[in-house]
N, C-alpha and C. Protein backbone atom coordinates (compact mmCIF):
# COMPACT_ATOMS: atom_id res chain seq x y z
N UNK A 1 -116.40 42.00 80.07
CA UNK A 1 -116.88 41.10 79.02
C UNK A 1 -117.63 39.94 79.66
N UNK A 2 -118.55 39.81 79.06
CA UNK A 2 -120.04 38.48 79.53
C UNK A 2 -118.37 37.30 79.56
N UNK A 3 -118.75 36.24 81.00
CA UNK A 3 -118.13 35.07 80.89
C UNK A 3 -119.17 33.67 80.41
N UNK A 4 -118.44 33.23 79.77
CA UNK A 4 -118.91 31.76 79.89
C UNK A 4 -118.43 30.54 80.24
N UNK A 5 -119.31 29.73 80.66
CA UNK A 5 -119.55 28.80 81.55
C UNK A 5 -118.61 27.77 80.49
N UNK A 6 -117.57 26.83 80.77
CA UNK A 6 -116.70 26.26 79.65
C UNK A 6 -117.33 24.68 80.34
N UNK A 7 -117.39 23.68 79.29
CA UNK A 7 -117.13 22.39 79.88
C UNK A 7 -116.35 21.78 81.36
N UNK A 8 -117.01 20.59 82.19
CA UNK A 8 -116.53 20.74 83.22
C UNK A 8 -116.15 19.19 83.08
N UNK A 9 -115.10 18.44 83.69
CA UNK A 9 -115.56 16.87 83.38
C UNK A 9 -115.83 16.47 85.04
N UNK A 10 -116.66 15.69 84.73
CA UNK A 10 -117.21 15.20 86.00
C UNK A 10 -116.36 14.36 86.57
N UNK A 11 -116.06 14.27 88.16
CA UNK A 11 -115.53 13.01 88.60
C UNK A 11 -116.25 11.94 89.07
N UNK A 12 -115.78 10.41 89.04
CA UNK A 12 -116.36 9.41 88.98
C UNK A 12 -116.30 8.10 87.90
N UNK A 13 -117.63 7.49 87.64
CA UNK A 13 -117.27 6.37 87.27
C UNK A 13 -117.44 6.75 85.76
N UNK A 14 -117.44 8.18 85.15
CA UNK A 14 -117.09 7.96 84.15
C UNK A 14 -116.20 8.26 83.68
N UNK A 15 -114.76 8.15 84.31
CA UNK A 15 -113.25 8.61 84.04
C UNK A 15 -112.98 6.96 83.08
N UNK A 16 -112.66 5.93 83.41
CA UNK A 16 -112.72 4.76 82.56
C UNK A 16 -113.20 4.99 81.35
N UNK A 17 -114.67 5.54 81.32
CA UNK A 17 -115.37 5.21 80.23
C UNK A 17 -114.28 6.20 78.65
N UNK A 18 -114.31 7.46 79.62
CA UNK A 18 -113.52 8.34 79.26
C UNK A 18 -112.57 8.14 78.44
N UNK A 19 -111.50 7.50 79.12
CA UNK A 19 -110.08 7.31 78.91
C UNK A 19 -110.11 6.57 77.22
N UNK A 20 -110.91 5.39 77.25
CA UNK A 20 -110.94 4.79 76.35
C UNK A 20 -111.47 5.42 75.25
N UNK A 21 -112.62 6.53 75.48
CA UNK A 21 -113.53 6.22 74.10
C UNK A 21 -112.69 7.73 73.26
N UNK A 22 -112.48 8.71 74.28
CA UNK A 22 -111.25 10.04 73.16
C UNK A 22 -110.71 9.64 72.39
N UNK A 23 -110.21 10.22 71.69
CA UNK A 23 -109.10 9.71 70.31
C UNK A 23 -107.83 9.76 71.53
N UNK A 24 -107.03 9.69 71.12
CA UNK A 24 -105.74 9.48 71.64
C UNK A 24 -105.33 11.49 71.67
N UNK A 25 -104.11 11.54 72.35
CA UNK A 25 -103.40 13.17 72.23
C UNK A 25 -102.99 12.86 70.84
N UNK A 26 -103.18 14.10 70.26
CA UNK A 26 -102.88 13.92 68.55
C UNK A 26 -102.28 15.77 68.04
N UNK A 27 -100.97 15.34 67.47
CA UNK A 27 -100.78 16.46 66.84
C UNK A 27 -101.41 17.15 66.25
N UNK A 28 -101.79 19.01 65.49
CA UNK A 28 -102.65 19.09 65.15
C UNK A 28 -103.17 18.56 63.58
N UNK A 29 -102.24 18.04 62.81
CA UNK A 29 -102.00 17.75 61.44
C UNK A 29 -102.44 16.30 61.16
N UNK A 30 -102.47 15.65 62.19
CA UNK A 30 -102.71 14.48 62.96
C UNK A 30 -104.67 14.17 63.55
N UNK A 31 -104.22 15.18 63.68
CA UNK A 31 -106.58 15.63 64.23
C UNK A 31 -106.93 15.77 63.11
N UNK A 32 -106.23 16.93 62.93
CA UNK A 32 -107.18 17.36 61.64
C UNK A 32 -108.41 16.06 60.56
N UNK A 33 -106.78 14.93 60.37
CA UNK A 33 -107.07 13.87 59.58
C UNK A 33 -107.95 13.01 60.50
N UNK A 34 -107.63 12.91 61.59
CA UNK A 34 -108.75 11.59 62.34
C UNK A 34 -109.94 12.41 62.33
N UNK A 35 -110.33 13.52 62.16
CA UNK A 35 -111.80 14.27 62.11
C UNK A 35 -111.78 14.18 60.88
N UNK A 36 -111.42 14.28 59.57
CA UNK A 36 -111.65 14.38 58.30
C UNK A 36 -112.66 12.66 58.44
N UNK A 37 -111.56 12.21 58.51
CA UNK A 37 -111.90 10.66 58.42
C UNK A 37 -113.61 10.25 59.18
N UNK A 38 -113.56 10.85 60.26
CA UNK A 38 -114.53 10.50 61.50
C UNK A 38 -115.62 11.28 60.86
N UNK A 39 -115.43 12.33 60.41
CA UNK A 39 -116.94 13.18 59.80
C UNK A 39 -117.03 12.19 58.48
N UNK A 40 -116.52 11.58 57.49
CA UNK A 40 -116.69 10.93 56.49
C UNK A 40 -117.60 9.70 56.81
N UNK A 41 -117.25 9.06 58.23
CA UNK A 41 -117.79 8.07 58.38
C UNK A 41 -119.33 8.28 59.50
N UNK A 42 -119.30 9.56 59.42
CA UNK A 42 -120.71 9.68 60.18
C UNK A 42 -120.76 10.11 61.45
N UNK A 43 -119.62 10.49 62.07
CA UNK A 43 -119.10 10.60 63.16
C UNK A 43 -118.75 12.06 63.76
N UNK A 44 -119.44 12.86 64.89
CA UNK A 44 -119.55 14.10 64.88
C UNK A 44 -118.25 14.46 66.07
N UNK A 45 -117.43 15.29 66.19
CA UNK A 45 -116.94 15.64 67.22
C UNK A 45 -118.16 15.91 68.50
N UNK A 46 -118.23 15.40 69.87
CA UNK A 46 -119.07 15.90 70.55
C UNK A 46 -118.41 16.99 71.86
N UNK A 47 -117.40 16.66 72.11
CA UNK A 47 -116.30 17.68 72.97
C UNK A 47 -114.71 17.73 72.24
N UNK A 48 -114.13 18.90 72.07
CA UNK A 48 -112.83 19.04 71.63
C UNK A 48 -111.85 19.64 72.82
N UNK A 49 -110.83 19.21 72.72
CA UNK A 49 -110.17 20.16 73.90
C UNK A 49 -108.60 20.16 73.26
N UNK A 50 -107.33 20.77 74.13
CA UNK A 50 -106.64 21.13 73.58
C UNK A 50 -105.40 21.46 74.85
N UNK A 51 -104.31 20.68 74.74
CA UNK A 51 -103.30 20.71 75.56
C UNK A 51 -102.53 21.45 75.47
N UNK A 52 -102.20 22.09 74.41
CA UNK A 52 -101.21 23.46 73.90
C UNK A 52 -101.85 23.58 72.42
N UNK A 53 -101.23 24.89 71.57
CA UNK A 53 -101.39 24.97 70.11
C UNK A 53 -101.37 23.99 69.47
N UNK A 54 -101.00 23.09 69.24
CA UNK A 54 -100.65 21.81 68.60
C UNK A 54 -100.77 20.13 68.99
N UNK A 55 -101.48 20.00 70.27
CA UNK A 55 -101.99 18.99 70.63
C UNK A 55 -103.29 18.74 71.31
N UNK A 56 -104.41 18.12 70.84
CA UNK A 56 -105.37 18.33 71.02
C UNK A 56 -106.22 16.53 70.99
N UNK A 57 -107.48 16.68 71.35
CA UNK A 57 -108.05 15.21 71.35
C UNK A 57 -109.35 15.42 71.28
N UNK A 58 -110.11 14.36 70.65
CA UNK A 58 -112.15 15.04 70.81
C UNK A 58 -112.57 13.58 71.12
N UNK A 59 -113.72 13.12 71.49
CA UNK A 59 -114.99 12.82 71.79
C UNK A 59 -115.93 12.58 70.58
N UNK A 60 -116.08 11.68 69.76
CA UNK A 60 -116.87 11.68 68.74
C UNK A 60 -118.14 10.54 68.97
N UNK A 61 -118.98 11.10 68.50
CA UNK A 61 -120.07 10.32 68.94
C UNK A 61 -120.85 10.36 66.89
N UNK A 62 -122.54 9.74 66.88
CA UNK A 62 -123.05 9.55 65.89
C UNK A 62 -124.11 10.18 66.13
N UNK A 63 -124.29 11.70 65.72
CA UNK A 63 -125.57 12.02 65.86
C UNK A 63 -126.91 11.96 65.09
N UNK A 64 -127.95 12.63 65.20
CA UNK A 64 -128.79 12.00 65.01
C UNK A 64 -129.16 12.90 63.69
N UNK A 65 -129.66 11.91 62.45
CA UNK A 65 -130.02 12.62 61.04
C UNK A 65 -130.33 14.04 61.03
N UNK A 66 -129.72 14.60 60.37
CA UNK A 66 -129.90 15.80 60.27
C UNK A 66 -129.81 16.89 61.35
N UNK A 67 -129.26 16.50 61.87
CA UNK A 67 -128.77 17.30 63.05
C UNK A 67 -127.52 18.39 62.67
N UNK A 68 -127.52 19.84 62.83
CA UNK A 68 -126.66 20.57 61.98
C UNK A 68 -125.52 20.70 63.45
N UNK A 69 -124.49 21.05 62.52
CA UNK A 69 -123.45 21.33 63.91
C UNK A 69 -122.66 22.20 63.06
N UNK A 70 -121.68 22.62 64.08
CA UNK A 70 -120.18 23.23 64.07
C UNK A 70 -118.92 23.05 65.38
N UNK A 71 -118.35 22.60 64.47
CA UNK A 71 -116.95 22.40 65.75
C UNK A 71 -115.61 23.35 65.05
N UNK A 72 -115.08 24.29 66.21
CA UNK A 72 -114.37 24.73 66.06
C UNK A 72 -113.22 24.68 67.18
N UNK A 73 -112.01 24.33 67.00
CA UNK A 73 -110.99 24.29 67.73
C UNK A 73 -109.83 24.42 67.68
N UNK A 74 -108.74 25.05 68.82
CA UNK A 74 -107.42 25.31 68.94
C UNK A 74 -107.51 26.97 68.13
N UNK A 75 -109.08 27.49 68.66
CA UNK A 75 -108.89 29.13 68.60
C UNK A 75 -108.63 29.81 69.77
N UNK A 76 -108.12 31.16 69.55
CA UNK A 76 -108.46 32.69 70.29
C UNK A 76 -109.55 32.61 71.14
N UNK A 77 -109.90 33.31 71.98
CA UNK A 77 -110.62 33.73 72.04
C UNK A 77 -112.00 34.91 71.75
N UNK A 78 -111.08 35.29 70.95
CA UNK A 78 -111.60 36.11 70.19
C UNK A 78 -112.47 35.48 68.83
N UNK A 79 -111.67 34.63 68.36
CA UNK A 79 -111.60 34.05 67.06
C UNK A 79 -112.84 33.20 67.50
N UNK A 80 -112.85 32.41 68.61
CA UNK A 80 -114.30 31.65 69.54
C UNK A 80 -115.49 32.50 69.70
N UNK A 81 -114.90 34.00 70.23
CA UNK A 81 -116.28 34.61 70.26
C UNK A 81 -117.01 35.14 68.67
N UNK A 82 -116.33 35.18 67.72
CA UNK A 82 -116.47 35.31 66.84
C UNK A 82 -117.82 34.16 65.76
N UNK A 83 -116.97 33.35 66.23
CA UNK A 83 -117.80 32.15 65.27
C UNK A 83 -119.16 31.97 66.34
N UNK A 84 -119.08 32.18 67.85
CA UNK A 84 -120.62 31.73 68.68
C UNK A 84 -121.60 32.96 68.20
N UNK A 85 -121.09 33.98 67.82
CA UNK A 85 -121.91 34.76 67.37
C UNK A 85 -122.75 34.26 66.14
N UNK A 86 -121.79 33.76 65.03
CA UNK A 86 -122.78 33.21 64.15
C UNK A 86 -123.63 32.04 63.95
N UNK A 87 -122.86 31.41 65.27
CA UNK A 87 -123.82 30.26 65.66
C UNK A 87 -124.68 30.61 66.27
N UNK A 88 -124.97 31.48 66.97
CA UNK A 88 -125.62 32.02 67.73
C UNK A 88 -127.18 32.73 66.32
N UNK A 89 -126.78 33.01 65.87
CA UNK A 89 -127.60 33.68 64.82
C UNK A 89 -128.04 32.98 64.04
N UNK A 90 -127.48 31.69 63.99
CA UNK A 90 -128.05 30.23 62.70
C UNK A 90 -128.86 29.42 63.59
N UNK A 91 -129.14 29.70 64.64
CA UNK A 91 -130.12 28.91 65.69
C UNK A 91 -129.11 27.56 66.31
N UNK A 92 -127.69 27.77 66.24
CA UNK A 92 -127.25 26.66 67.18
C UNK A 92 -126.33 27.01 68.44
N UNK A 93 -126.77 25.67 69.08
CA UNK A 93 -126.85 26.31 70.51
C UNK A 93 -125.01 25.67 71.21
N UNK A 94 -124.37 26.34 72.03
CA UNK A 94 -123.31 25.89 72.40
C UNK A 94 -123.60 24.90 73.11
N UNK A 95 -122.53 23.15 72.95
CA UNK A 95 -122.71 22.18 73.43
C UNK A 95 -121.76 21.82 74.36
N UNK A 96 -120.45 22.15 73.95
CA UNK A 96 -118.98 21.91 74.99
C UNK A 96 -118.16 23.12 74.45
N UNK A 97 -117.22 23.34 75.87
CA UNK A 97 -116.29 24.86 75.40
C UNK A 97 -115.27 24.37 76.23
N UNK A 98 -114.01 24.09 76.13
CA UNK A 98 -112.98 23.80 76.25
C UNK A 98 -111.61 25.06 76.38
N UNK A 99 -111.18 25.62 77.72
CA UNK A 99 -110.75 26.59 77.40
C UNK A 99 -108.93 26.14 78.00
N UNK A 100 -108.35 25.84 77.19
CA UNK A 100 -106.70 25.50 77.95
C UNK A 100 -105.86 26.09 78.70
N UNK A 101 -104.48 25.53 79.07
CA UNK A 101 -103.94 26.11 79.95
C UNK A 101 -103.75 27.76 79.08
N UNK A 102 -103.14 27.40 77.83
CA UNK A 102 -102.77 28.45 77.03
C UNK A 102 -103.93 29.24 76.60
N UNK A 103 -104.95 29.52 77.11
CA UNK A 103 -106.37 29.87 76.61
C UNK A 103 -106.42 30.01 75.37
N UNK A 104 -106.51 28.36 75.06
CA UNK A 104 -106.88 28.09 73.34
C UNK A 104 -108.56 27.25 73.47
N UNK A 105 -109.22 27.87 72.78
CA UNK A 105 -110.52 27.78 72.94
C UNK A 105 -111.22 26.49 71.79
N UNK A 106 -111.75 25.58 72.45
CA UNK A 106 -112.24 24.29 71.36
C UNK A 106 -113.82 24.64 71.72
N UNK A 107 -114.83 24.13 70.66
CA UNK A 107 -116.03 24.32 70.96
C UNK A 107 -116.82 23.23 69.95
N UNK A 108 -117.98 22.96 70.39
CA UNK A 108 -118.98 22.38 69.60
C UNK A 108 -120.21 23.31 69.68
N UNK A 109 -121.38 23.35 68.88
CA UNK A 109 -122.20 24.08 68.50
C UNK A 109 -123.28 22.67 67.89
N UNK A 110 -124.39 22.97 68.57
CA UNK A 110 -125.46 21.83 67.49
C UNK A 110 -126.86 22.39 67.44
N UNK A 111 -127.74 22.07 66.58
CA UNK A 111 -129.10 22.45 66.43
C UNK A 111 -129.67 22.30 67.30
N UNK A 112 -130.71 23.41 67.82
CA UNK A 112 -131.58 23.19 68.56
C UNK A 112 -132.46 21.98 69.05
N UNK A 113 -132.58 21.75 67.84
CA UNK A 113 -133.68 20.23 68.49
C UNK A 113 -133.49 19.09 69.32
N UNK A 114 -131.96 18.66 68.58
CA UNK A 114 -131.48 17.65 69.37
C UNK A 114 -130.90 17.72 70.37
N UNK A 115 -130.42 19.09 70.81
CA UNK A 115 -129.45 19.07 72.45
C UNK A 115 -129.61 18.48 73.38
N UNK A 116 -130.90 18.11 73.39
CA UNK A 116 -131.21 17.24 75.04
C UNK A 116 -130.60 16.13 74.70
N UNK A 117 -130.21 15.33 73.79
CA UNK A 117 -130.17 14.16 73.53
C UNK A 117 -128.37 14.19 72.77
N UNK A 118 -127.95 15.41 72.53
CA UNK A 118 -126.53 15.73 72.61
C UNK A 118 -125.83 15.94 73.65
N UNK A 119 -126.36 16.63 74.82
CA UNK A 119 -126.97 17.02 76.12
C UNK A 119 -126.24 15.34 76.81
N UNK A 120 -127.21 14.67 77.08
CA UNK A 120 -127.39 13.52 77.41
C UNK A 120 -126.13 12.59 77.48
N UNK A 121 -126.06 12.64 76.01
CA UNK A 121 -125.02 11.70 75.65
C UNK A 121 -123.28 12.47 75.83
N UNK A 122 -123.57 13.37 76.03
CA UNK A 122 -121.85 14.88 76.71
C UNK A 122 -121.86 14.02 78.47
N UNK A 123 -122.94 14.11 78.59
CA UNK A 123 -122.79 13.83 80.03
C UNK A 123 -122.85 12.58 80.48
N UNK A 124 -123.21 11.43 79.89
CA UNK A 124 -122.92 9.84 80.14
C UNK A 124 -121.03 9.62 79.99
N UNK A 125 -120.65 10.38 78.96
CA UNK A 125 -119.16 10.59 79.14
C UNK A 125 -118.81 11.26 80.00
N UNK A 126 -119.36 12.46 80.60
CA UNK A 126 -118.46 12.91 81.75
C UNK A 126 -118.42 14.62 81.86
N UNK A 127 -118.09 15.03 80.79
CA UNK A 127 -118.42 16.53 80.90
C UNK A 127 -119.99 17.10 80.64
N UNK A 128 -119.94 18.45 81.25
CA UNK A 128 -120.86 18.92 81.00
C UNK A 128 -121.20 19.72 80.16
N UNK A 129 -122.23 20.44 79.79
CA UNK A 129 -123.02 20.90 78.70
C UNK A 129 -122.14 22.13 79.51
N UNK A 130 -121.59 22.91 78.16
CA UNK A 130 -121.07 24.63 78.10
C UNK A 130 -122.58 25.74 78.17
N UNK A 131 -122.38 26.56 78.86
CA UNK A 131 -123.29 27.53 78.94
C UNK A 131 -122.47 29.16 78.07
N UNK A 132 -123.45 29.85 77.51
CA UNK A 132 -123.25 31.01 76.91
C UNK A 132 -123.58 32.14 78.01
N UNK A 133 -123.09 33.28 78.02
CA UNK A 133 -123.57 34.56 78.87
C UNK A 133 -125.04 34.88 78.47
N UNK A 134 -125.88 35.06 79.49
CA UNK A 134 -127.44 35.53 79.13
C UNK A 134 -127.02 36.92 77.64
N UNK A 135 -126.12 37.73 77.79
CA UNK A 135 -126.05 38.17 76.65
C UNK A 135 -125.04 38.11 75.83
N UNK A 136 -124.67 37.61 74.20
CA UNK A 136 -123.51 38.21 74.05
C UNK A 136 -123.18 39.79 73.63
């Protein structure tokens, strides 16, 4: 099976920046609501990740008008390859892939246009941009 390339976090001076700007470790019933809340107020998940089934933390940033996304997290892998396929087919491109100890799979997905500048702003925090297999 094609591998992919998962989020990496960089070491250095942006571990500080880091620490502060994640949500806190949050149950999942607990996320759920600080993302309900955070997409209400304009606010996109930009990396998700995931410490076991049930504890998890994201990265939210403000992207830019009309910018389409999808975040999916605390899946399968299967259930991950599933949804990049249809992202894959709606023209959006994988942004961060998060794969845990328990291989529970978090992901972001965003429109083409803006990635460099989703891109950009993944990596002033610290991780890097997720890569897809040349095929799925």
């Amino acid at each position: 099976m094609n591998q992919y390339t998962p989020t990496e976090i960089l070491l250095g001076d942006t571990g500080l920046l880091r620490q502060h700007s994640f949500t806190a470790w949050l149950q999942l019933e607990h996320l759920q609501a600080a993302t309900d809340f955070a997409l209400s107020i304009g606010l996109l998940p930009l990396y998700a990740e995931h410490q076991n089934r049930d504890t998890g933390r994201y990265l939210f940033w403000s992207p830019p008008a009309g910018m389409e996304f999808e975040v999916r997290s605390g899946r399968t892998e299967t259930e991950f390859r599933a949804y990049d396929e249809v992202a894959a087919t709606h023209g959006l491109q994988l942004l961060s892939l998060h794969i845990s100890a328990d291989d529970i799979y978090s992901a972001v997905w965003v429109s083409a246009d803006p990635i460099e500048i989703a891109t950009a702003v993944l990596r002033h925090y610290g991780p890097t941009r997720a890569q897809r297999p040349s095929k799925l």
